[in-house]
PDB file of N, CA and C in Angstrom:
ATOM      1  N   UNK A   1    -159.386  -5.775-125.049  1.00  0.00           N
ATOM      2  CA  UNK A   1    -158.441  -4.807-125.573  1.00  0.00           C
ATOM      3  C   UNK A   1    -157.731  -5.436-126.762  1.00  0.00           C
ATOM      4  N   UNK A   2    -157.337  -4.983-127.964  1.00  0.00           N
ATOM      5  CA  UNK A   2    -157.036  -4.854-128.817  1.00  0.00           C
ATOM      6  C   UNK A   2    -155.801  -4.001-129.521  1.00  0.00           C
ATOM      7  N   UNK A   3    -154.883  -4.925-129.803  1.00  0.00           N
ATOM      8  CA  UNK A   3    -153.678  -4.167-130.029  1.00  0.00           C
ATOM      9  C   UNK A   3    -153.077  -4.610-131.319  1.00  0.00           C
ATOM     10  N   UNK A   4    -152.926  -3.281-132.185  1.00  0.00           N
ATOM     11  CA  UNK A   4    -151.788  -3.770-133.369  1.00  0.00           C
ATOM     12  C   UNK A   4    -150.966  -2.906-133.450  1.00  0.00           C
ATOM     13  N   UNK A   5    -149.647  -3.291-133.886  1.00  0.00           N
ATOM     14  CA  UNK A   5    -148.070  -2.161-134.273  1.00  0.00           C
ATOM     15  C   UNK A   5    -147.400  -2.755-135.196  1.00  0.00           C
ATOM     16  N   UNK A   6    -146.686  -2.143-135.341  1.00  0.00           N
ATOM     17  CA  UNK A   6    -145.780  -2.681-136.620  1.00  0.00           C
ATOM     18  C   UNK A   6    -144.170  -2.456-136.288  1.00  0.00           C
ATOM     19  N   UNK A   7    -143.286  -3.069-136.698  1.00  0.00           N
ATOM     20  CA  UNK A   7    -141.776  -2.664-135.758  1.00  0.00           C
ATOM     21  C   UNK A   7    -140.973  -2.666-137.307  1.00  0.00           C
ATOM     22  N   UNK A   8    -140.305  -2.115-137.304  1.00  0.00           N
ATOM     23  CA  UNK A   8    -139.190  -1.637-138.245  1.00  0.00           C
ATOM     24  C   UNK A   8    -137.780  -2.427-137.885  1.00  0.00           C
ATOM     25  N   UNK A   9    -137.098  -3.345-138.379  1.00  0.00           N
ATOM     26  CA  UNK A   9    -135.535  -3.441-137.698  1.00  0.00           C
ATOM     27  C   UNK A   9    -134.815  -3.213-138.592  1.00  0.00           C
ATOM     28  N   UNK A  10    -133.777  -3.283-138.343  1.00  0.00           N
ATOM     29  CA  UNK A  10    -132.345  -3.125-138.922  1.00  0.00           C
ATOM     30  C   UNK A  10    -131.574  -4.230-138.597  1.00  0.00           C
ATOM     31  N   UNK A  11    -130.724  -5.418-139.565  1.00  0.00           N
ATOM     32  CA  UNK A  11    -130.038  -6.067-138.992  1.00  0.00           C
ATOM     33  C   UNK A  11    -128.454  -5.832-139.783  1.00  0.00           C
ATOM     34  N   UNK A  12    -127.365  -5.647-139.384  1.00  0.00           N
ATOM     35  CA  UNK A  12    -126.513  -5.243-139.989  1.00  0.00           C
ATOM     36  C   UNK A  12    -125.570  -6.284-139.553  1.00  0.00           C
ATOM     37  N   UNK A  13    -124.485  -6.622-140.394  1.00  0.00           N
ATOM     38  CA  UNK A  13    -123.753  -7.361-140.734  1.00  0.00           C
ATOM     39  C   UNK A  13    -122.494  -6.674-141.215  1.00  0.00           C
ATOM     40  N   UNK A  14    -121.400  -7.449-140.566  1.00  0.00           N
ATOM     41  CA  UNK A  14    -120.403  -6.185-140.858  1.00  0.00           C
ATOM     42  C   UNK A  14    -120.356  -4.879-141.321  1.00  0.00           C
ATOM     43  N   UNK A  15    -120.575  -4.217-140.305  1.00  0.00           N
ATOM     44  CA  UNK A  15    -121.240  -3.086-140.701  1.00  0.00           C
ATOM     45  C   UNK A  15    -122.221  -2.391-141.235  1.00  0.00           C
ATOM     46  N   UNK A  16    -121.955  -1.643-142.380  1.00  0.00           N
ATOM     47  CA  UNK A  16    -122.967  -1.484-143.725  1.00  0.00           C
ATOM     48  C   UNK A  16    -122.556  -2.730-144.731  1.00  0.00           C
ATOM     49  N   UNK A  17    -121.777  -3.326-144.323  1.00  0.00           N
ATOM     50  CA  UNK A  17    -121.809  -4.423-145.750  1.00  0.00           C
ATOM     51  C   UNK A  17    -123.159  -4.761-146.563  1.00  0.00           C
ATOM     52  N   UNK A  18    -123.234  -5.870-145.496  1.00  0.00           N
ATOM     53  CA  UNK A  18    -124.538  -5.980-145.325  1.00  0.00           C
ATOM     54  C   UNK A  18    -125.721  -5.747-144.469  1.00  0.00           C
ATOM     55  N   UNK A  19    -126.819  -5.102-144.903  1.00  0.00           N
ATOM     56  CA  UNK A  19    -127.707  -5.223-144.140  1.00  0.00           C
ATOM     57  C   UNK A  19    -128.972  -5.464-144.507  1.00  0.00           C
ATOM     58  N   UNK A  20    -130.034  -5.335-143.874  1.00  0.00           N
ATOM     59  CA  UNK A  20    -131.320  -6.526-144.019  1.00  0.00           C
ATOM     60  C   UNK A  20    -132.404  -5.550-142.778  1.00  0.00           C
ATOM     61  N   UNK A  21    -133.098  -5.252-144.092  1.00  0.00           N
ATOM     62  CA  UNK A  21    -134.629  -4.622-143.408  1.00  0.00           C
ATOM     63  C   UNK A  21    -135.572  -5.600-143.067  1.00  0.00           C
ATOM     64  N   UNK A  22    -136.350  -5.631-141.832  1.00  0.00           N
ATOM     65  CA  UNK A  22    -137.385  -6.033-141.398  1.00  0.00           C
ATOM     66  C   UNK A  22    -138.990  -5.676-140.553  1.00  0.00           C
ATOM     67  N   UNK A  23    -139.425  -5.821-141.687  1.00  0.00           N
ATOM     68  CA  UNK A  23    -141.040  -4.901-141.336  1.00  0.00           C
ATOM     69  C   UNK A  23    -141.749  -5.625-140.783  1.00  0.00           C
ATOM     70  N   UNK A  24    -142.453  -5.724-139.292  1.00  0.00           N
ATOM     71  CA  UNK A  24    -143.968  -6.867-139.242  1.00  0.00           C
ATOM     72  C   UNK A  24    -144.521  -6.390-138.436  1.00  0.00           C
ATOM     73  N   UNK A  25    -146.064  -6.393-138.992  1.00  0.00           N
ATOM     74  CA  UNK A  25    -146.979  -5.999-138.401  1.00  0.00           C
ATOM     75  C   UNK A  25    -147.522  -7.213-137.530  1.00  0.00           C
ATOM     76  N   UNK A  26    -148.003  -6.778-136.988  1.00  0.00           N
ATOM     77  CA  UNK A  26    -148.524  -7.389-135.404  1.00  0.00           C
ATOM     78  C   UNK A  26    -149.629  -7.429-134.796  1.00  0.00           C
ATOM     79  N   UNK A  27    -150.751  -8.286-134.472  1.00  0.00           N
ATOM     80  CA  UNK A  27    -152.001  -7.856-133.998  1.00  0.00           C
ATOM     81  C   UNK A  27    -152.326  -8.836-133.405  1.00  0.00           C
ATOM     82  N   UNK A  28    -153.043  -8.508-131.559  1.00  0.00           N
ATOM     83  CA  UNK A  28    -152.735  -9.305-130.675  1.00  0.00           C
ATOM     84  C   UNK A  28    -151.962 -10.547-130.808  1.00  0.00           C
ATOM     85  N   UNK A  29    -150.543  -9.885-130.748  1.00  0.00           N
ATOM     86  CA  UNK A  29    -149.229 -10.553-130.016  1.00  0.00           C
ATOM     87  C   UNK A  29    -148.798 -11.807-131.397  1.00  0.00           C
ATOM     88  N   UNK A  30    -149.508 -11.762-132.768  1.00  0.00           N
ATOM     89  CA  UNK A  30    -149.431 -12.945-133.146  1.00  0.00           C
ATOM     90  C   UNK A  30    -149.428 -11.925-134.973  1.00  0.00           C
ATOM     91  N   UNK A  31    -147.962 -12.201-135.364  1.00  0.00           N
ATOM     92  CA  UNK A  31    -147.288 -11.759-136.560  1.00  0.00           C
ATOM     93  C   UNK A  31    -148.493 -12.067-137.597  1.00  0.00           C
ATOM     94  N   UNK A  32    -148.716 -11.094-138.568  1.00  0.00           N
ATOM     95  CA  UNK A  32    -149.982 -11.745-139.655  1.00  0.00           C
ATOM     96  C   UNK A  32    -149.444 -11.170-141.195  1.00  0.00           C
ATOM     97  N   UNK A  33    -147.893 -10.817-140.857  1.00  0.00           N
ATOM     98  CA  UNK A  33    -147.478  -9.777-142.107  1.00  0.00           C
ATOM     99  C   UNK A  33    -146.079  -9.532-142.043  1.00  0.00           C
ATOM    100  N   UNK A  34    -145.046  -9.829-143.267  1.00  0.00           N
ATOM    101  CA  UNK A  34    -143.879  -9.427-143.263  1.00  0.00           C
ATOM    102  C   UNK A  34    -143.429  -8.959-144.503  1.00  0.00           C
ATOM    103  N   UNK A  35    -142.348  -7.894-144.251  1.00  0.00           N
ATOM    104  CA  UNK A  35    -141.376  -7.420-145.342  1.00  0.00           C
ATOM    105  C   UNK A  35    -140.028  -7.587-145.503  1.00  0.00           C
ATOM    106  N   UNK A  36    -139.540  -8.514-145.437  1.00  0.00           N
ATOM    107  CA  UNK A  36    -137.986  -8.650-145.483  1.00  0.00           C
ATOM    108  C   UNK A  36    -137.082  -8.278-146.746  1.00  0.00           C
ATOM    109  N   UNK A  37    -136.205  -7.120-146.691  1.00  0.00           N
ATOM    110  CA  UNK A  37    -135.756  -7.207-148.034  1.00  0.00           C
ATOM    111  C   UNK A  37    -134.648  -7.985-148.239  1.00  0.00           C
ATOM    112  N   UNK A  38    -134.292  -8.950-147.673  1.00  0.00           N
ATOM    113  CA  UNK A  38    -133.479 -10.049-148.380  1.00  0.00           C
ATOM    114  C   UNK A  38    -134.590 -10.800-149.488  1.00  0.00           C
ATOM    115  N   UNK A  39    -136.008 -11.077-148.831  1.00  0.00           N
ATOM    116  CA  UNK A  39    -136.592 -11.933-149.879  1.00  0.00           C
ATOM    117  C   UNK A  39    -137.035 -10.711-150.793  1.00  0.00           C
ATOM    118  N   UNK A  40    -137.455  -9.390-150.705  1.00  0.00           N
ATOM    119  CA  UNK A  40    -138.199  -8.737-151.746  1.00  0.00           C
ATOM    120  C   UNK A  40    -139.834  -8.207-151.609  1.00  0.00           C
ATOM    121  N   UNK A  41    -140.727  -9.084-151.187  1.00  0.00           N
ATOM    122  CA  UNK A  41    -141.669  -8.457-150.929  1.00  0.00           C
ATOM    123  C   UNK A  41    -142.237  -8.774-149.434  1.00  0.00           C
ATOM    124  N   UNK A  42    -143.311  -8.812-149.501  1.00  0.00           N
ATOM    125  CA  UNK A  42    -144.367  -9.134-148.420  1.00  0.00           C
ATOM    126  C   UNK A  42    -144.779 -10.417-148.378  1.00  0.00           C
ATOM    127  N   UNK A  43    -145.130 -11.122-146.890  1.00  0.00           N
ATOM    128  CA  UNK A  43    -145.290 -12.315-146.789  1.00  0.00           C
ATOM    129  C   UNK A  43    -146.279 -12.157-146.026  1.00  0.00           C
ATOM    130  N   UNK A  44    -147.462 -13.531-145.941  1.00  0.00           N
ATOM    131  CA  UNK A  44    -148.694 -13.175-144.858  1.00  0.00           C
ATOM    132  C   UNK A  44    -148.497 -14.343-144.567  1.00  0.00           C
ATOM    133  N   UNK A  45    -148.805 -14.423-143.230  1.00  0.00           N
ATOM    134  CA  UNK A  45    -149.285 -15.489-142.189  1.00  0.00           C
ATOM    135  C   UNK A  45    -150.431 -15.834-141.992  1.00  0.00           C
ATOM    136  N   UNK A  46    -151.475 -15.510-142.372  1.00  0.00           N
ATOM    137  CA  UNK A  46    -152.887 -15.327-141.997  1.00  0.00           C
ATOM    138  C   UNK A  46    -153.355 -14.942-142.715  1.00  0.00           C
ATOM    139  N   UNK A  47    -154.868 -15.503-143.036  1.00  0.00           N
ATOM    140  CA  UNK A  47    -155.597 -15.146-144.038  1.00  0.00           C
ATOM    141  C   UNK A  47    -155.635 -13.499-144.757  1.00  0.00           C
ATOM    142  N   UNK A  48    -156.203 -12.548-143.419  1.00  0.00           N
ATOM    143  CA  UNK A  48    -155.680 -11.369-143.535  1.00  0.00           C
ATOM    144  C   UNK A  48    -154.686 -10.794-143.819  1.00  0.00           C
ATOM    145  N   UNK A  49    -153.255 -11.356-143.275  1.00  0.00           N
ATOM    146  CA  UNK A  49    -151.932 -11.276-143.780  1.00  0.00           C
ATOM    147  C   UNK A  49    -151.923 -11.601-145.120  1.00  0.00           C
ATOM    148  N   UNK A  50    -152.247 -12.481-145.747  1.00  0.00           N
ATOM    149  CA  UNK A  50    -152.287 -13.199-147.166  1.00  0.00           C
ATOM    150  C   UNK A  50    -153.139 -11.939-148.304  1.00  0.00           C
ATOM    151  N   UNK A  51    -153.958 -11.467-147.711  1.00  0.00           N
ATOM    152  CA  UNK A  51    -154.936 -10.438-148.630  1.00  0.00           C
ATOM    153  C   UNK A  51    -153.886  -9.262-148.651  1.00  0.00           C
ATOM    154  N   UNK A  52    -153.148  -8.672-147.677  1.00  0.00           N
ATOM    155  CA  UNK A  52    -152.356  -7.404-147.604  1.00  0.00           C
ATOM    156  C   UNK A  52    -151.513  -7.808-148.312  1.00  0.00           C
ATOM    157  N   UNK A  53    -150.834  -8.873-148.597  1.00  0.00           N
ATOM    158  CA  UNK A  53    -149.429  -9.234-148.850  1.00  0.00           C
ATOM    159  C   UNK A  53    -149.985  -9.483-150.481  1.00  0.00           C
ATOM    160  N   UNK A  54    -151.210  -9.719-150.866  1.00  0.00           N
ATOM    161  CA  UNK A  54    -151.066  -9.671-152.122  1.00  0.00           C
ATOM    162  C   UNK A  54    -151.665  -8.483-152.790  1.00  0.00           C
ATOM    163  N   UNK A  55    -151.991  -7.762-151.884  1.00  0.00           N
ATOM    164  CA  UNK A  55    -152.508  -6.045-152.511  1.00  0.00           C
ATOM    165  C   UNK A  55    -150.753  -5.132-152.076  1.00  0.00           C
ATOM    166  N   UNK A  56    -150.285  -5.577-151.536  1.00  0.00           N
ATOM    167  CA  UNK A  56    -149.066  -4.698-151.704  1.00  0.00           C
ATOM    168  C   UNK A  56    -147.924  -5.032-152.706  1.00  0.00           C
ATOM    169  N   UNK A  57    -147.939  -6.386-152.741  1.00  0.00           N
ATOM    170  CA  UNK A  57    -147.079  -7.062-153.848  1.00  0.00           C
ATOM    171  C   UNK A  57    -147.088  -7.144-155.331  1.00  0.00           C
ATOM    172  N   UNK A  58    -148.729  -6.627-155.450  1.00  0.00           N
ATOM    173  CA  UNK A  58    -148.859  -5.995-156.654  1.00  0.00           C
ATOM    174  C   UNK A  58    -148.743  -4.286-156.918  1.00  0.00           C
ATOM    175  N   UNK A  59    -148.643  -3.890-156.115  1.00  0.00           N
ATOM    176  CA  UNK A  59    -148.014  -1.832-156.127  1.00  0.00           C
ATOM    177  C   UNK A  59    -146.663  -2.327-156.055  1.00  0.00           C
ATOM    178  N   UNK A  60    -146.029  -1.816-157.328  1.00  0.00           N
ATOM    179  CA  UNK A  60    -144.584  -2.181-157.570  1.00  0.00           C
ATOM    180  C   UNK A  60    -144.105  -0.669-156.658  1.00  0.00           C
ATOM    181  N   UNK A  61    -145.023   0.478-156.655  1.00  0.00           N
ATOM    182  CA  UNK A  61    -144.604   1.657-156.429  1.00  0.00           C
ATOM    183  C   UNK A  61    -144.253   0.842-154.546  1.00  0.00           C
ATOM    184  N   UNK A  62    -144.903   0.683-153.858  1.00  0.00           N
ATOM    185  CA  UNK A  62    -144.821  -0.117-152.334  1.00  0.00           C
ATOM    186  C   UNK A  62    -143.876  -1.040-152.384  1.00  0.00           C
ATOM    187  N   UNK A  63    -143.354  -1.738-152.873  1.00  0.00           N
ATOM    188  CA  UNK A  63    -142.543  -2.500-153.310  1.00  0.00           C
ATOM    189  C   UNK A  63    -140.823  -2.169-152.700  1.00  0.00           C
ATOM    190  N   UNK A  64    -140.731  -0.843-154.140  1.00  0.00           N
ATOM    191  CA  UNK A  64    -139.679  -0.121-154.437  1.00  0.00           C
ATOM    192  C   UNK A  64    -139.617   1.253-153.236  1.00  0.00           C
ATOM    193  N   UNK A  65    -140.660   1.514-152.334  1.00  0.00           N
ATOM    194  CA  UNK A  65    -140.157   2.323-151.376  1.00  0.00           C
ATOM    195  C   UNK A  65    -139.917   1.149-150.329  1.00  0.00           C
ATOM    196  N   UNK A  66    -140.278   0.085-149.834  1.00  0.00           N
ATOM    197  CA  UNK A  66    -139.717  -0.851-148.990  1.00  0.00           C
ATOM    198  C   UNK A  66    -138.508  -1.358-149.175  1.00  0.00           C
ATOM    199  N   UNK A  67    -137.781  -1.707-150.323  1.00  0.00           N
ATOM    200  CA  UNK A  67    -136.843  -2.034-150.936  1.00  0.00           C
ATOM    201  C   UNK A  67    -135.723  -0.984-150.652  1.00  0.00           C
ATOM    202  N   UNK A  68    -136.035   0.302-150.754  1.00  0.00           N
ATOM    203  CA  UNK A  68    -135.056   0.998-150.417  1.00  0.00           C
ATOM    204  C   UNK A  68    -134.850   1.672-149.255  1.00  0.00           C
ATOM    205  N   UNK A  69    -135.700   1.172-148.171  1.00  0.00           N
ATOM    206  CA  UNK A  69    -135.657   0.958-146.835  1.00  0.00           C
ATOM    207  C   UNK A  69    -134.185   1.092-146.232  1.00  0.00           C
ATOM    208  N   UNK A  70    -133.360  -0.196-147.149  1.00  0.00           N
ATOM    209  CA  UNK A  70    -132.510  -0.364-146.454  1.00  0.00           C
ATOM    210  C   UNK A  70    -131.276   0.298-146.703  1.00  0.00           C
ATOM    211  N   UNK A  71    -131.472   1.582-147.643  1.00  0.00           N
ATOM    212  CA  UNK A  71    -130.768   2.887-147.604  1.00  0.00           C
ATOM    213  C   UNK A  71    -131.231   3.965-147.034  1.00  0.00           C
ATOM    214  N   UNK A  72    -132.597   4.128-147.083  1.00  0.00           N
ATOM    215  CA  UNK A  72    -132.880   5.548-146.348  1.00  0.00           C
ATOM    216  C   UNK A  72    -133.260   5.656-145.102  1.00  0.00           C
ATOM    217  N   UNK A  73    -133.628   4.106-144.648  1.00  0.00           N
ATOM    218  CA  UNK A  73    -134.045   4.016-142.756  1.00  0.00           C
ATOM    219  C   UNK A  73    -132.805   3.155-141.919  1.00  0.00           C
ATOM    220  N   UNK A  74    -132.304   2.494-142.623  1.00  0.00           N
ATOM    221  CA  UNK A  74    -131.304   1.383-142.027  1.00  0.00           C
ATOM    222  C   UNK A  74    -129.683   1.787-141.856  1.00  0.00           C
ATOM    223  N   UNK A  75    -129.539   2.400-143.199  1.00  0.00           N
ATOM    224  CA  UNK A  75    -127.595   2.682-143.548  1.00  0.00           C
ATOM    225  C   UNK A  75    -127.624   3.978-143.534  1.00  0.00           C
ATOM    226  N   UNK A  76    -128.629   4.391-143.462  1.00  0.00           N
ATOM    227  CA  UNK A  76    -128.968   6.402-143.032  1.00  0.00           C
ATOM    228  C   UNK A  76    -128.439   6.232-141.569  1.00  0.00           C
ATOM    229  N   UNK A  77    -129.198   5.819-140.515  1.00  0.00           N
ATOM    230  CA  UNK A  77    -129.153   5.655-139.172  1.00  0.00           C
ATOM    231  C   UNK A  77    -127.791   5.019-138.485  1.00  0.00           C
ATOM    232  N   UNK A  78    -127.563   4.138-139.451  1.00  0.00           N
ATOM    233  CA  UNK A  78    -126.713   3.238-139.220  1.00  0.00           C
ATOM    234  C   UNK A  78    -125.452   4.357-137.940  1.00  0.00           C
ATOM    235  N   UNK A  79    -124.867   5.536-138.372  1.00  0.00           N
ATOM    236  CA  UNK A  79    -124.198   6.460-137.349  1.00  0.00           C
ATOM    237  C   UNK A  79    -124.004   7.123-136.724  1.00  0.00           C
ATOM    238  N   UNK A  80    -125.505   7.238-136.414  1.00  0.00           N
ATOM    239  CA  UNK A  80    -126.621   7.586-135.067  1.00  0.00           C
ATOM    240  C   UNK A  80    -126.506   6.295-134.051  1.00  0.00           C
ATOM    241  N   UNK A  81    -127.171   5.263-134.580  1.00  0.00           N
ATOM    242  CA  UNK A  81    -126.721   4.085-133.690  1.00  0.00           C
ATOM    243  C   UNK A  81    -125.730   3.274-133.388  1.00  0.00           C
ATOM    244  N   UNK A  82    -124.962   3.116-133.862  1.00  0.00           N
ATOM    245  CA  UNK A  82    -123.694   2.203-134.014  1.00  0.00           C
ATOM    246  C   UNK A  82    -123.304   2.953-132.510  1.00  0.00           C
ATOM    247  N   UNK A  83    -122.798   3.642-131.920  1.00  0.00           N
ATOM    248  CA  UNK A  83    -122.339   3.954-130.675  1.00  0.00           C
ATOM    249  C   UNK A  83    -123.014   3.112-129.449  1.00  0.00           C
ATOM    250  N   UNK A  84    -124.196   3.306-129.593  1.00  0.00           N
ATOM    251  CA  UNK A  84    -125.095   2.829-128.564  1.00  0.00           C
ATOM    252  C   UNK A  84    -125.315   1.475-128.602  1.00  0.00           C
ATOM    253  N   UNK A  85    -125.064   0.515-130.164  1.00  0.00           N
ATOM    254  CA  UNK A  85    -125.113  -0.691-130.048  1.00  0.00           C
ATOM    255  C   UNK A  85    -124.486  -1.554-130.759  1.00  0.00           C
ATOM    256  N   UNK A  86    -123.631  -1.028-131.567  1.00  0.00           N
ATOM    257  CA  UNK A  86    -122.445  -1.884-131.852  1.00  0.00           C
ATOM    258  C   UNK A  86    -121.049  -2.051-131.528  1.00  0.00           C
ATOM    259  N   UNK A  87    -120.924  -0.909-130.970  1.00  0.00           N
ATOM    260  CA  UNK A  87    -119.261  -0.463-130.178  1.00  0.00           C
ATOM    261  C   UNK A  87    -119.996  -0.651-128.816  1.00  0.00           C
ATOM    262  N   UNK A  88    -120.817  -1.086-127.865  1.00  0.00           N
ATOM    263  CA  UNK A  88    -120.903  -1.281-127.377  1.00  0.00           C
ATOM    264  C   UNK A  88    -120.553  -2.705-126.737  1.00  0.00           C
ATOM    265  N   UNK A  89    -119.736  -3.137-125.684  1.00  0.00           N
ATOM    266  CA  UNK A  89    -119.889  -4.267-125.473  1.00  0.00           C
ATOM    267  C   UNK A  89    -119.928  -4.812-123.674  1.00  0.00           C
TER     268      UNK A  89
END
């Protein structure tokens, strides 16, 4: 059996101050691909990871919708979730 996903996070820091998108794909249990927008683009772990990360890093258009991730999936949501896990204690 054979498994890949990809997980989306959100890490927020005082609030909306700051926050910090995180993309990685995943295939059996062992990371081969990342998007962090503190650094900007895509990173590979693995040979395969390394080929994606440099076919996406050259689409500036992929780039600039990951980049703004962390307004339209992260600080969008941000007051939907905050109840359930930041006023939570």
């Amino acid at each position: 059996v054979f498994q890949e996903f990809g997980t989306a996070e959100c890490y927020f820091i005082n609030g909306t101050e700051k926050v910090r998108f995180v993309m990685r794909y995943i295939y059996n249990r062992q990371q081969y691909l990342m998007f962090d927008s503190d650094v900007g683009h895509y990173v590979g772990f693995s040979p395969y990871g390394d080929v994606n990360a440099k076919r996406w890093n050259s689409d500036p258009a992929e780039l600039e919708y990951r980049r703004a991730q962390v307004d339209t999936y992260c600080r969008h949501n941000y007051e939907i979730d905050a109840p359930f896990s930041v006023e939570r204690r």
